[in-house]
N, C-alpha and C. Protein backbone atom coordinates (compact mmCIF):
# COMPACT_ATOMS: atom_id res chain seq x y z
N UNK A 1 0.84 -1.18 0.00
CA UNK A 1 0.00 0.00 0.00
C UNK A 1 0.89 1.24 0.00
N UNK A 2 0.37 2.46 -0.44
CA UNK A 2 1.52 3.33 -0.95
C UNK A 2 1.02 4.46 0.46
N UNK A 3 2.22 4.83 0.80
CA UNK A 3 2.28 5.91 1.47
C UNK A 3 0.87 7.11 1.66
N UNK A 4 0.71 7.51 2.42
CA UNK A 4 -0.65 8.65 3.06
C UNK A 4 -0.30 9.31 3.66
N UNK A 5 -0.18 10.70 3.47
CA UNK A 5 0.31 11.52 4.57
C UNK A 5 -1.25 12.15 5.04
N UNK A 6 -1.03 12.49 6.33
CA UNK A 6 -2.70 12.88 7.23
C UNK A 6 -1.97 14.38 7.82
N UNK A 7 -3.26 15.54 7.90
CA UNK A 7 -3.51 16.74 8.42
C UNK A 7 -4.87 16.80 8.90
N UNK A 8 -4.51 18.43 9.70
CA UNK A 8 -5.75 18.58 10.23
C UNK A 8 -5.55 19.83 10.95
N UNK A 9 -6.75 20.50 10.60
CA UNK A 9 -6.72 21.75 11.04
C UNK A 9 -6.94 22.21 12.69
N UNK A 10 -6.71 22.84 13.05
CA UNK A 10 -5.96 23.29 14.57
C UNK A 10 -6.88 22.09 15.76
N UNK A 11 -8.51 22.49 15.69
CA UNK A 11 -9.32 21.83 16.65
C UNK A 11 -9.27 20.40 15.97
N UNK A 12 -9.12 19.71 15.25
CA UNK A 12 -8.96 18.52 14.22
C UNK A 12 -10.78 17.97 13.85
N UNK A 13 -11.10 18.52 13.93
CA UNK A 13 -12.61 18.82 12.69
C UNK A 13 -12.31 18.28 11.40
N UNK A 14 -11.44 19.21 10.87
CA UNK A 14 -11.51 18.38 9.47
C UNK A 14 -10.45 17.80 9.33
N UNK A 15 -10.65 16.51 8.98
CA UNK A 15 -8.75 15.96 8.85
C UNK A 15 -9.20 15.63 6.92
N UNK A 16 -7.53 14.92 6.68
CA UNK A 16 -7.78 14.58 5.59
C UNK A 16 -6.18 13.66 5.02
N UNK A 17 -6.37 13.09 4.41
CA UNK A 17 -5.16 12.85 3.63
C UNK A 17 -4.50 12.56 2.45
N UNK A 18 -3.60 12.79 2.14
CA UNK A 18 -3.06 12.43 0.76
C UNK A 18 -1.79 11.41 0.16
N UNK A 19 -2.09 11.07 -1.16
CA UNK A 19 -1.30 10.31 -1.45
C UNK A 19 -0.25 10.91 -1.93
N UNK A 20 0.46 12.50 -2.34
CA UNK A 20 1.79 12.89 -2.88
C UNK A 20 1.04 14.92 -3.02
N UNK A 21 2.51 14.70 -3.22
CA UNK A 21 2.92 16.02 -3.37
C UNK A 21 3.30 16.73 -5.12
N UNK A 22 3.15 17.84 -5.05
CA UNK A 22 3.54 18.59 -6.30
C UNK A 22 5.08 18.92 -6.43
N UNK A 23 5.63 19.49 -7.54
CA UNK A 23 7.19 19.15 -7.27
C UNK A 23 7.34 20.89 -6.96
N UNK A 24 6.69 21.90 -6.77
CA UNK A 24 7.29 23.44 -6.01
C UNK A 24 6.10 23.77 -4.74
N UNK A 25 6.96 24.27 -3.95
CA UNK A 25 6.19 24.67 -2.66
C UNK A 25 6.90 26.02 -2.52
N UNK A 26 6.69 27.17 -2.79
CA UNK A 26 7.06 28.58 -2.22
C UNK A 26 6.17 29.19 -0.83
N UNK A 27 7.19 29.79 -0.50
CA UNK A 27 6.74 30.78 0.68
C UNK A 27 6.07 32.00 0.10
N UNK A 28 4.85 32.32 0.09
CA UNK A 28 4.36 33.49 -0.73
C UNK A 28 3.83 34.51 0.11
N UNK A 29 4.42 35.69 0.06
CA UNK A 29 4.89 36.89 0.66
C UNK A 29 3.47 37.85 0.29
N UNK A 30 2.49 37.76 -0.82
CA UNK A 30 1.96 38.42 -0.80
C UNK A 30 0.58 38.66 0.15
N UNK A 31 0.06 40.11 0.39
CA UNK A 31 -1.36 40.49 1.52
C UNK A 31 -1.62 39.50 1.74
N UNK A 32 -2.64 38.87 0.72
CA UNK A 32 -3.53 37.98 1.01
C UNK A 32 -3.09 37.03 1.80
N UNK A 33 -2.04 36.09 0.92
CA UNK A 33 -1.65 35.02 2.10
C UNK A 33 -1.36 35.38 3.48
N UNK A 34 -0.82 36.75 3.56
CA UNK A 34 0.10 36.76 4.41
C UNK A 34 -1.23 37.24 5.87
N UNK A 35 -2.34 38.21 5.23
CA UNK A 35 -3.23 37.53 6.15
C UNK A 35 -4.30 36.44 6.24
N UNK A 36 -4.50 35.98 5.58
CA UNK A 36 -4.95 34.56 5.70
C UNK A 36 -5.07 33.39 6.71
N UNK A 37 -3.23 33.49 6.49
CA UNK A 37 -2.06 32.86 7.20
C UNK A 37 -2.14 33.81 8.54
N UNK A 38 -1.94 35.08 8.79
CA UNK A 38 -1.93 35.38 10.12
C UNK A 38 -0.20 35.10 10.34
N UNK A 39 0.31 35.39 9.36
CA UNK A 39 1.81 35.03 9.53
C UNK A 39 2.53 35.79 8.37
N UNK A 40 3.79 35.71 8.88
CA UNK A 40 5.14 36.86 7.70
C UNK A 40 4.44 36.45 5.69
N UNK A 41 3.88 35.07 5.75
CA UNK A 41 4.03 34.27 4.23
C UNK A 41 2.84 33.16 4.53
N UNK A 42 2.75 32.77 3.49
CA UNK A 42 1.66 31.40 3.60
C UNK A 42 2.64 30.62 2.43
N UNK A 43 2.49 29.16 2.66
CA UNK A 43 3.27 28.15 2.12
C UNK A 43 2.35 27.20 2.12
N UNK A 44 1.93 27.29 0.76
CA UNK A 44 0.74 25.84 0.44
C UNK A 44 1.74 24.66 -0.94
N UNK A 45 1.09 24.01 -0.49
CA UNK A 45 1.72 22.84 -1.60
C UNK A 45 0.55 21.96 -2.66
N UNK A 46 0.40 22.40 -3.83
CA UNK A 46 -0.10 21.10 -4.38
C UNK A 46 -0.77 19.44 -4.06
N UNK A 47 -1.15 18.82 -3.80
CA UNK A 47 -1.36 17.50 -3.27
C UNK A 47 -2.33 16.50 -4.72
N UNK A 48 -1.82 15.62 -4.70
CA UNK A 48 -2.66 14.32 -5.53
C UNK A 48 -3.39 13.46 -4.45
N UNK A 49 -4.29 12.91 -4.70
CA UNK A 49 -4.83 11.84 -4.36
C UNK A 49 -5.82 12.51 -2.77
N UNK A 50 -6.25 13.31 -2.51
CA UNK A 50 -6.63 14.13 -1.83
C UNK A 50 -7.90 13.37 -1.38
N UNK A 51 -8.04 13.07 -0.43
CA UNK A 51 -9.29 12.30 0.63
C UNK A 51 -9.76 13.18 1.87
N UNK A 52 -11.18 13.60 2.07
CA UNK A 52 -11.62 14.32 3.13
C UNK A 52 -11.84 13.14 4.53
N UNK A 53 -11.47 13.19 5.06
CA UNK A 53 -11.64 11.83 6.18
C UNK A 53 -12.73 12.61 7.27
N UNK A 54 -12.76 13.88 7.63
CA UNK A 54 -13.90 14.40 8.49
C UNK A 54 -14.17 15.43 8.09
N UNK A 55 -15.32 16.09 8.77
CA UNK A 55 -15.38 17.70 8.28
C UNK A 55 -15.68 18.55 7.01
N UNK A 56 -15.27 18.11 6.27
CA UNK A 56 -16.03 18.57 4.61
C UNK A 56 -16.58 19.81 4.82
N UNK A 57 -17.65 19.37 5.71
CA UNK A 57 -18.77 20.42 5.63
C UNK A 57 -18.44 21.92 6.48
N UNK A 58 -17.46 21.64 7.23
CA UNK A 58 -17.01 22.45 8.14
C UNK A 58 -15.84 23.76 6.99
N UNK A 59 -15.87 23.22 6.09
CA UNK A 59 -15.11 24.50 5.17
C UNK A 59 -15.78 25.52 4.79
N UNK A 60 -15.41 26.69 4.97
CA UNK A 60 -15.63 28.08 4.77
C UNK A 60 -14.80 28.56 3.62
N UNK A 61 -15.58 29.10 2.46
CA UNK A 61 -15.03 30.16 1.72
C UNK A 61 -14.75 31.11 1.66
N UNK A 62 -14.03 32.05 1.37
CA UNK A 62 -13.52 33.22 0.87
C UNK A 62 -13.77 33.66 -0.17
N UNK A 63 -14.09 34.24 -0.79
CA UNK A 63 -13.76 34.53 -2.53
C UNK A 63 -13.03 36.68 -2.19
N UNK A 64 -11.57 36.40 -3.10
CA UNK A 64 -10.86 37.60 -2.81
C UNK A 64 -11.74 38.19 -3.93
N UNK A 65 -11.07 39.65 -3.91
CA UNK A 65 -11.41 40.73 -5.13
C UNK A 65 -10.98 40.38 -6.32
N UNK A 66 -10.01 39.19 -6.33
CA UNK A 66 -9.32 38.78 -7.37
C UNK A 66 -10.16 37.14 -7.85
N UNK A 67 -11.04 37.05 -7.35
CA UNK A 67 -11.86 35.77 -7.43
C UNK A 67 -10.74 34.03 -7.07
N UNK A 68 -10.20 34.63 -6.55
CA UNK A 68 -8.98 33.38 -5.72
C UNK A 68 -9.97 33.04 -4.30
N UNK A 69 -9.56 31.64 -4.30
CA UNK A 69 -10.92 31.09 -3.30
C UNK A 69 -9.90 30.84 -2.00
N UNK A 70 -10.42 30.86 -0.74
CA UNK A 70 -9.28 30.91 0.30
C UNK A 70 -10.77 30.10 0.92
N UNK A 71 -9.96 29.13 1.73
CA UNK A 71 -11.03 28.04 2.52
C UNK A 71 -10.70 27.78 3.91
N UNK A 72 -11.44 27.62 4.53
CA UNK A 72 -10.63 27.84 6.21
C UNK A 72 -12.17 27.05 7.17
N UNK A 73 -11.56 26.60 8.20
CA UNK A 73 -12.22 25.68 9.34
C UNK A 73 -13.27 26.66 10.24
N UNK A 74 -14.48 26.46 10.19
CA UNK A 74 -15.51 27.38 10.30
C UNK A 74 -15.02 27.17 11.84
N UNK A 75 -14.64 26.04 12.93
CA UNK A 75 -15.02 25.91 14.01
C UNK A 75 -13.58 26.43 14.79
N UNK A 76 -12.20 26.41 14.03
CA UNK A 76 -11.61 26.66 14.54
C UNK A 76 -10.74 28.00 13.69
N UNK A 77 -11.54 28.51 12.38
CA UNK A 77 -10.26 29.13 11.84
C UNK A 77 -9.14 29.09 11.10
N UNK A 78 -8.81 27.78 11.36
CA UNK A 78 -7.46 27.47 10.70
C UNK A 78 -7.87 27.96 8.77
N UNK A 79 -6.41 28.02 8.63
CA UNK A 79 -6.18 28.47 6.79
C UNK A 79 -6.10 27.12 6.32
N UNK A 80 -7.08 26.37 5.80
CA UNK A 80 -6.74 25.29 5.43
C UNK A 80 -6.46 25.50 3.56
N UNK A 81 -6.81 26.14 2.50
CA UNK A 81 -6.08 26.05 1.80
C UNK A 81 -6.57 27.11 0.52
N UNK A 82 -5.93 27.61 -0.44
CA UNK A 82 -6.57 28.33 -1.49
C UNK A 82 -6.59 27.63 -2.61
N UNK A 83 -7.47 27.72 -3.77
CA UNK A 83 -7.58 27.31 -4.95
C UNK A 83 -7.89 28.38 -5.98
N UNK A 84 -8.08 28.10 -6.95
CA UNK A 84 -7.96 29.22 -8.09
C UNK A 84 -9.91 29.16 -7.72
N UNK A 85 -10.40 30.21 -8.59
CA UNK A 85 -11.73 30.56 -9.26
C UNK A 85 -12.77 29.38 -9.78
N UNK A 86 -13.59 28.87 -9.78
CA UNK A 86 -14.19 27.90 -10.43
C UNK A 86 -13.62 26.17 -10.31
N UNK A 87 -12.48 26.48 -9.57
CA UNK A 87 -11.82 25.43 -8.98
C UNK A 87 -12.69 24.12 -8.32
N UNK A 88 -12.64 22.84 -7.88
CA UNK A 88 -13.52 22.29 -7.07
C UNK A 88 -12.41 22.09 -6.02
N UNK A 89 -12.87 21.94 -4.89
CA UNK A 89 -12.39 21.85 -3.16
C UNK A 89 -11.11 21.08 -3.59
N UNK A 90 -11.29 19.52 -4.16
CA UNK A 90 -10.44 18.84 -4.65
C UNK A 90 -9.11 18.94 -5.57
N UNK A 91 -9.42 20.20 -5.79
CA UNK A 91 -8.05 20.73 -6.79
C UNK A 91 -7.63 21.99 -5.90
N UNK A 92 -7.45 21.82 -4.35
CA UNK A 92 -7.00 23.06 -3.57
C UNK A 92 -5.76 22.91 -2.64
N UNK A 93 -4.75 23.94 -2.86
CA UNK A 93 -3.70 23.98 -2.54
C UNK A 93 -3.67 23.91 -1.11
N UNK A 94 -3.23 23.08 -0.07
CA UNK A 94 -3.39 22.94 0.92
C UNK A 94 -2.39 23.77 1.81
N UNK A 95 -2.51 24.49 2.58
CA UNK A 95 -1.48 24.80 4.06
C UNK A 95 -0.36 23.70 4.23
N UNK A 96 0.50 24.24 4.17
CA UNK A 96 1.82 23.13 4.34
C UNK A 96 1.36 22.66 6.11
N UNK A 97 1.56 23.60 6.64
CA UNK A 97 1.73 23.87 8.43
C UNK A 97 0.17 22.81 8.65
N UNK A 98 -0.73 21.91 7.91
CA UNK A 98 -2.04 21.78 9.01
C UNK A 98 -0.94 20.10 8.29
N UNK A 99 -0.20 19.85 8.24
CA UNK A 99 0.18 18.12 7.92
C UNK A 99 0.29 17.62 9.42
N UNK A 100 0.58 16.56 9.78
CA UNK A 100 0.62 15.83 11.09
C UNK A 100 2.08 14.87 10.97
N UNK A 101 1.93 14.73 9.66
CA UNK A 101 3.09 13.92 9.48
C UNK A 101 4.39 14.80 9.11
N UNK A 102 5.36 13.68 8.88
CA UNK A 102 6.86 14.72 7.91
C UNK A 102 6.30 13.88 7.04
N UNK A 103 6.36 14.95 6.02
CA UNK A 103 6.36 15.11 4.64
C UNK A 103 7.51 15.61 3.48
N UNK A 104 7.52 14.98 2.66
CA UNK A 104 8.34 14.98 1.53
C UNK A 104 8.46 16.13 0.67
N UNK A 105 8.22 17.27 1.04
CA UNK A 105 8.49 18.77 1.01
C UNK A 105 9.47 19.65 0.90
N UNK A 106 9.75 20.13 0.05
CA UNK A 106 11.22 21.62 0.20
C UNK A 106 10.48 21.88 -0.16
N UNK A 107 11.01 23.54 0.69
CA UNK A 107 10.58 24.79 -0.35
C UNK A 107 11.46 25.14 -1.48
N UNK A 108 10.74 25.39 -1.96
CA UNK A 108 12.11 26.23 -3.30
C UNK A 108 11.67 27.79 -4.17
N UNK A 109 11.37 28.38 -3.33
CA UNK A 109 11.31 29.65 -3.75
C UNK A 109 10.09 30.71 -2.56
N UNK A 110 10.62 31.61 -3.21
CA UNK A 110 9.85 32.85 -2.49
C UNK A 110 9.11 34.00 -3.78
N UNK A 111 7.86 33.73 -3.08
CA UNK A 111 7.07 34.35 -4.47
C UNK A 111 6.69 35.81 -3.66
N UNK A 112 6.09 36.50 -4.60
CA UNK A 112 5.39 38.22 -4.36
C UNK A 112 6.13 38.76 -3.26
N UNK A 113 7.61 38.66 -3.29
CA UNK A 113 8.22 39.21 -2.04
C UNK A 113 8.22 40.58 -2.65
N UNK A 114 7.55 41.28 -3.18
CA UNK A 114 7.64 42.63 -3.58
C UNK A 114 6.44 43.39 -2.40
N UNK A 115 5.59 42.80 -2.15
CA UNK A 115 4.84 42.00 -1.00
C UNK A 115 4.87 42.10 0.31
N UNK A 116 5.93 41.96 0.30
CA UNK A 116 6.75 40.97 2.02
C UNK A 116 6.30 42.11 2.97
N UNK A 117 6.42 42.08 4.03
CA UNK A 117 6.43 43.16 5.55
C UNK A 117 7.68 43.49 5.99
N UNK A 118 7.60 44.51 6.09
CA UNK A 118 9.05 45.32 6.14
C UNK A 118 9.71 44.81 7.28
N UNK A 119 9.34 43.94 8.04
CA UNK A 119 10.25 43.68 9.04
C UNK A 119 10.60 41.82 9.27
N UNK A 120 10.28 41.76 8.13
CA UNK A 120 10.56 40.35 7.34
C UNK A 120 11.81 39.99 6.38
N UNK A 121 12.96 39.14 7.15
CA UNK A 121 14.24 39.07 6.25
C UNK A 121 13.83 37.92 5.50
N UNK A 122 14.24 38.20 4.06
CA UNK A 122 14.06 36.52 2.89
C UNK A 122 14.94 35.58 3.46
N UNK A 123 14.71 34.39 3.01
CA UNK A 123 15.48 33.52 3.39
C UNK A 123 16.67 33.39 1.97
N UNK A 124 17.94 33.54 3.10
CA UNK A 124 19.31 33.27 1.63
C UNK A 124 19.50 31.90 1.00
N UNK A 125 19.38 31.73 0.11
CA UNK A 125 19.68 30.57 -0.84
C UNK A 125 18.36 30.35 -1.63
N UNK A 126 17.22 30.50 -1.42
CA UNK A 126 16.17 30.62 -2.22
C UNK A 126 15.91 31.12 -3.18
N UNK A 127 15.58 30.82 -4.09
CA UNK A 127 15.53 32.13 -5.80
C UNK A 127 13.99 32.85 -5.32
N UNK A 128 13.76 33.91 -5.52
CA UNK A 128 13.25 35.02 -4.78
C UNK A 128 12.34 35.46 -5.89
N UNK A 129 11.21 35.65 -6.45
CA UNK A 129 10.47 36.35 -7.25
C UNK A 129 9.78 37.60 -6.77
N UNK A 130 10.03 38.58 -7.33
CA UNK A 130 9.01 40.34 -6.75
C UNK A 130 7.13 40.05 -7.11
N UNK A 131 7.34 38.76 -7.99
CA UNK A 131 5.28 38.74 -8.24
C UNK A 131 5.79 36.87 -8.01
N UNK A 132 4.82 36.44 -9.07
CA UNK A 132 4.69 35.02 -8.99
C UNK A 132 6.40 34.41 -9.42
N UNK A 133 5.91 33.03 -9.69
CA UNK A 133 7.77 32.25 -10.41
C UNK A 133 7.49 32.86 -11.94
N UNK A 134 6.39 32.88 -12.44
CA UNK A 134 6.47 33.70 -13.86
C UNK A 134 7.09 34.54 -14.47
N UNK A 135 7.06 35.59 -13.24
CA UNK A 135 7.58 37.18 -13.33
C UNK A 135 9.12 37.18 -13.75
N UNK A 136 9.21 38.43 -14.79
CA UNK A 136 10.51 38.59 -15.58
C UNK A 136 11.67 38.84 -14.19
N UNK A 137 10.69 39.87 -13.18
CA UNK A 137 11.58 40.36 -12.50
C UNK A 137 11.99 39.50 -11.26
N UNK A 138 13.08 39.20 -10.79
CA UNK A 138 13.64 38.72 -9.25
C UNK A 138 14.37 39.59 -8.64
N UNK A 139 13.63 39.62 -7.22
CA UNK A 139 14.06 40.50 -6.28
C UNK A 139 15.28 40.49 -5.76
């Protein structure tokens, strides 16, 4: 049987788990995440094989000004994850920080640090983008 990694958001309401990971996880520096997250960055990762084990129903939407969907634990709050627009739940980038397990994860980059909070140092050795990994420009 192949590997499962399990999370769960702060009060553990909703758990869930997955069978793998996407191959980039950035620290992303911009507003939104950064309140969302309630922290310097938000760091979500991709996931395959994605199973709701409790709680489902307990997810709360967001929809930004930018129609980016942000989903979070009605009972406790937690940032459980964003997805694009028209997206389904199942194709949503999860919170690195709600896993339970170690997971098979690097980061490798720092996105919208154009973004960042002024009293926030980047991390050295990371390739650094001022918008998304798209963007011509690096900070």
């Amino acid at each position: 049987m192949a590997k499962r990694y399990h999370g769960s958001c702060l009060c553990g309401s909703i758990t869930f788990e997955v069978g793998g990971f996407g191959d980039q996880a950035a620290n992303c520096h911009c507003t939104m995440c950064r309140k969302f997250h309630g922290a310097a960055y938000g760091t979500l990762v991709s996931v395959s094989g994605l199973r709701w084990l409790s709680g489902k129903e307990l997810l709360k939407d967001y929809v930004g000004v930018n129609g980016t969907v942000r989903s979070f634990c009605t009972d406790c709050g937690s940032s459980v994850g964003f997805r694009l627009k028209d997206s389904s739940i199942e194709n949503i980038e999860l919170a690195i920080s709600l896993f339970n397990d170690e997971i098979p994860v690097k980061i490798d980059a720092q996105i919208y640090t154009h973004y960042k909070a002024n009293w926030v140092e980047l991390q050295k050795g990371l390739p650094t983008h001022g918008d998304g990994r798209e963007s011509d420009k690096l900070a």
